[in-house]
N, C-alpha and C. Protein backbone atom coordinates (compact mmCIF):
# COMPACT_ATOMS: atom_id res chain seq x y z
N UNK A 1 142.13 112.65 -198.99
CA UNK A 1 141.76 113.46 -197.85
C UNK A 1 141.35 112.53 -196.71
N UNK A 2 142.20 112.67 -195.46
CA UNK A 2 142.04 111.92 -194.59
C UNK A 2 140.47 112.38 -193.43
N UNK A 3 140.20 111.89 -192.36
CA UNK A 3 138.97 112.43 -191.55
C UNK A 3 139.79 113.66 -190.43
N UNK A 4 140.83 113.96 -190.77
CA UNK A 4 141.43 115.05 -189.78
C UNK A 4 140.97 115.76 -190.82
N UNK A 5 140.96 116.40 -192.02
CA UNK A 5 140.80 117.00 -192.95
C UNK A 5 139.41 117.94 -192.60
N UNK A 6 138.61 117.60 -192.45
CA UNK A 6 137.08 117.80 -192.46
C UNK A 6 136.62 118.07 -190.79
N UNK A 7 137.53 118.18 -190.17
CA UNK A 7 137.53 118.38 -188.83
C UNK A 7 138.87 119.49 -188.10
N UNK A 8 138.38 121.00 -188.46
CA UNK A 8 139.63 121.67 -187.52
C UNK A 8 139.50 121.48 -186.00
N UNK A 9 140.71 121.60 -185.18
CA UNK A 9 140.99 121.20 -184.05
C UNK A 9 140.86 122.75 -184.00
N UNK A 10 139.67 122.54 -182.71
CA UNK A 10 138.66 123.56 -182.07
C UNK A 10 138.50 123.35 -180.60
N UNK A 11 138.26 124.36 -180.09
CA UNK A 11 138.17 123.77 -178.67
C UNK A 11 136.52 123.16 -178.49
N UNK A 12 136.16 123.15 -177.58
CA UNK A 12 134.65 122.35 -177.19
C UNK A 12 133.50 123.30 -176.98
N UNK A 13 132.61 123.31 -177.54
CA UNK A 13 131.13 124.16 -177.29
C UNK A 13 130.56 123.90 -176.20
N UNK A 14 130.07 124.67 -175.49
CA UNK A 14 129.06 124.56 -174.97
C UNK A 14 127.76 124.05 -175.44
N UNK A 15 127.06 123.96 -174.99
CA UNK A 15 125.43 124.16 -175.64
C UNK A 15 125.24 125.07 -175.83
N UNK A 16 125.57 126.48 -175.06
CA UNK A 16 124.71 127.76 -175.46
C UNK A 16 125.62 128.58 -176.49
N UNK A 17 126.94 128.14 -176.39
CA UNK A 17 128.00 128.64 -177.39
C UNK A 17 127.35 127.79 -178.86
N UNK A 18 126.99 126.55 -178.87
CA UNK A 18 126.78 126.18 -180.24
C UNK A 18 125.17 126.25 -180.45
N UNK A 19 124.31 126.44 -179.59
CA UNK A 19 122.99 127.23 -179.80
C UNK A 19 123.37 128.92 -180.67
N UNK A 20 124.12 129.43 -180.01
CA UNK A 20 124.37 130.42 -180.18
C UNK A 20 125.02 130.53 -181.94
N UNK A 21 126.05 129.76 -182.29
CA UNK A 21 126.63 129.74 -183.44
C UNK A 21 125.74 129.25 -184.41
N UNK A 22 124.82 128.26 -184.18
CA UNK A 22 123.83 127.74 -185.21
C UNK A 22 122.26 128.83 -185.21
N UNK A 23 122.27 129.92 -183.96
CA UNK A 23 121.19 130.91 -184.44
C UNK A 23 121.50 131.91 -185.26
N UNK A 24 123.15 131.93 -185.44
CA UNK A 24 123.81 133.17 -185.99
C UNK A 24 124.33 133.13 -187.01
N UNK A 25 124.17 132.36 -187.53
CA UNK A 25 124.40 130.96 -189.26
C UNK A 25 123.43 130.74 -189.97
N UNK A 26 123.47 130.64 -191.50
CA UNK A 26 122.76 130.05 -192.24
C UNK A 26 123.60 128.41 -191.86
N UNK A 27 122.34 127.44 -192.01
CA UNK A 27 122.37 125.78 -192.09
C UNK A 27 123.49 125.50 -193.32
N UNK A 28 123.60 126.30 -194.54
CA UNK A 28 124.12 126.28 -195.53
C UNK A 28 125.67 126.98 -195.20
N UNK A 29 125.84 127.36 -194.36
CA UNK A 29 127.29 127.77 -193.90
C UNK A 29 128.20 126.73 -192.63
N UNK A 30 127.61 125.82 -192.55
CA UNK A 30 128.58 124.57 -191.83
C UNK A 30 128.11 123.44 -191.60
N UNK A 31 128.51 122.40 -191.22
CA UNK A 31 128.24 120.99 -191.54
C UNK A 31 127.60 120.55 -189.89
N UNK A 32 126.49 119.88 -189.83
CA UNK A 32 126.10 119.76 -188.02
C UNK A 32 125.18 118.32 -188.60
N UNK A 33 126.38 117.54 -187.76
CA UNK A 33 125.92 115.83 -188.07
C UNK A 33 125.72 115.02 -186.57
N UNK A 34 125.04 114.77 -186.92
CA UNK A 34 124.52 113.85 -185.33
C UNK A 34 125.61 112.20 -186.00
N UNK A 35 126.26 112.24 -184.56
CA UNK A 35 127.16 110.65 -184.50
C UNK A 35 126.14 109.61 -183.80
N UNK A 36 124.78 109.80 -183.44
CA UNK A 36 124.31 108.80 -182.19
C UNK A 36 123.79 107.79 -183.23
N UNK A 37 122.96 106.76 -183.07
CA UNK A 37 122.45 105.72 -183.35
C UNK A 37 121.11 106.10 -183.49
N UNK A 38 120.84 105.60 -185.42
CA UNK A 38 119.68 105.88 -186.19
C UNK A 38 118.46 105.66 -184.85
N UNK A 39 118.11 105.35 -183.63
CA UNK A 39 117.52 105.42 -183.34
C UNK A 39 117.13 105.94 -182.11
N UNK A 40 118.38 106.80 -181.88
CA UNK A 40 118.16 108.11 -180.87
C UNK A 40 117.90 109.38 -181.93
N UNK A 41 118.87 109.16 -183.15
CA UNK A 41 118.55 110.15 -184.02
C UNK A 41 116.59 110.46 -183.91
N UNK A 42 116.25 109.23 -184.60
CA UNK A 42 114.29 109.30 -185.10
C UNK A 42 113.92 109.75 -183.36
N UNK A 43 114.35 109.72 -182.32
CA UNK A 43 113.51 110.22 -181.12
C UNK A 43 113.60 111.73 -181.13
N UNK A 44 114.77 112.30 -181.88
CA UNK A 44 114.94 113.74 -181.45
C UNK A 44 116.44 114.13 -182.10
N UNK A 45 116.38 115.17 -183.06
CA UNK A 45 117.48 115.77 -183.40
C UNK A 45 117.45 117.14 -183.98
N UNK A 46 118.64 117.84 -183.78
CA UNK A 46 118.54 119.06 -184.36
C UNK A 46 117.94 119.14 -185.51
N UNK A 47 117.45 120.16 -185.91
CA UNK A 47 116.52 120.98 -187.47
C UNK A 47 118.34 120.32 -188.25
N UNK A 48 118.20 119.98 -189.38
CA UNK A 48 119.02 119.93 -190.47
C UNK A 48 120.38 119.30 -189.78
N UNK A 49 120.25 118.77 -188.80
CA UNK A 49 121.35 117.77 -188.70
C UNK A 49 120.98 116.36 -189.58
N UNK A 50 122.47 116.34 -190.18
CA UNK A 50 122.74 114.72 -190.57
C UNK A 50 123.18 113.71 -190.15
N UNK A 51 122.27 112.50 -189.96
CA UNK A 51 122.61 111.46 -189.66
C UNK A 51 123.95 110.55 -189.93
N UNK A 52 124.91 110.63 -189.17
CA UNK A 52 125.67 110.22 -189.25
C UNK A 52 126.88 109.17 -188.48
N UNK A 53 126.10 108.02 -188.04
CA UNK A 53 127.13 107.69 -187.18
C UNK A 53 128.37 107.24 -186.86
N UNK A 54 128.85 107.25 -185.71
CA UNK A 54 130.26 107.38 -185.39
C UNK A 54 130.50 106.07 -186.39
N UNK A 55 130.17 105.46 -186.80
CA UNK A 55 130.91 104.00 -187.38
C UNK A 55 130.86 103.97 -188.86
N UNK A 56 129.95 104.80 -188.87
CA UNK A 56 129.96 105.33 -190.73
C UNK A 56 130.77 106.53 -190.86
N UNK A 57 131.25 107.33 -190.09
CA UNK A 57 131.97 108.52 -190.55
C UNK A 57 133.28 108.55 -191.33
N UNK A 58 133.85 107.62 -191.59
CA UNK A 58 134.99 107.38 -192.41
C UNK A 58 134.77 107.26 -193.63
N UNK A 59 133.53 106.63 -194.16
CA UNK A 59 133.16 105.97 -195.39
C UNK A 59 132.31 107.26 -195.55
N UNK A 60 132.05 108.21 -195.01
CA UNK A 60 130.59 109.26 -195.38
C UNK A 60 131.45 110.35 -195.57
N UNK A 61 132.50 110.67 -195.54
CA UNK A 61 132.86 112.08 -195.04
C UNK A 61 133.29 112.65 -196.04
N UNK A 62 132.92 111.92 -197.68
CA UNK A 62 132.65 113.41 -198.86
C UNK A 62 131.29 113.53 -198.75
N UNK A 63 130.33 113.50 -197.73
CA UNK A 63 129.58 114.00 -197.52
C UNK A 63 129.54 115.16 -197.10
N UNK A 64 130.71 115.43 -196.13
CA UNK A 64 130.88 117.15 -195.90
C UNK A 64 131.57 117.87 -196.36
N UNK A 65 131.32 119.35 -196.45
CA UNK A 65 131.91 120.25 -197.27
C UNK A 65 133.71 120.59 -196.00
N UNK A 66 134.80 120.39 -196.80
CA UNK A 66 135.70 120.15 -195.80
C UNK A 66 135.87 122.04 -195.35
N UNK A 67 135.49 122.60 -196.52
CA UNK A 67 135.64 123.90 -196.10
C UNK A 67 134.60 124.89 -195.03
N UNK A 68 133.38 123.97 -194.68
CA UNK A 68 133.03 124.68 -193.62
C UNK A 68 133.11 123.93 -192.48
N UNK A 69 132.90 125.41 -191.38
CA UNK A 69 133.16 124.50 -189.66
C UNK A 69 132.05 123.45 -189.56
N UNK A 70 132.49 121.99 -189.10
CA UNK A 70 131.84 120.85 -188.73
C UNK A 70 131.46 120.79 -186.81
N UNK A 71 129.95 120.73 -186.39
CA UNK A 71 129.55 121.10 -185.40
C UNK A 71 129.14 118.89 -185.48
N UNK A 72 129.82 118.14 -184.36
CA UNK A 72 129.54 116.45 -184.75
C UNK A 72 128.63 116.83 -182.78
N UNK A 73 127.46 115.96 -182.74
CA UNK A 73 127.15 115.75 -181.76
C UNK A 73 126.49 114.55 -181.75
């Protein structure tokens, strides 16, 4: 399973469109991983986002469930 796999081609959220999708969701119904650097992550990140950055995401990504929608910010 390649990293297109774990990523459907979606168009782009808003903020209030993906505010909106993550108030209207269980955390347990899609994957929401922060790509920034472990140390913007520790200043501030979403409730139950995973740390994940852009340079580790190749090597991490049976970390996500490929079957739910992936929200990467």
């Amino acid at each position: 399973m390649g990293i297109l796999d774990y990523f459907k081609s979606v168009d782009s959220l808003t903020a209030e469109e993906a505010r909106q999708f993550l108030k209207t969701r269980r955390p347990e119904d899609y994957n929401l991983i922060d790509v920034r650097q472990p140390r913007e992550y520790e200043r501030g990140h979403l409730p139950g986002a995973i740390l994940m950055p852009l340079g580790e995401l190749p090597g991490r990504l049976k970390e996500l469930d490929p079957q739910k929608p992936t929200i990467a910010y």
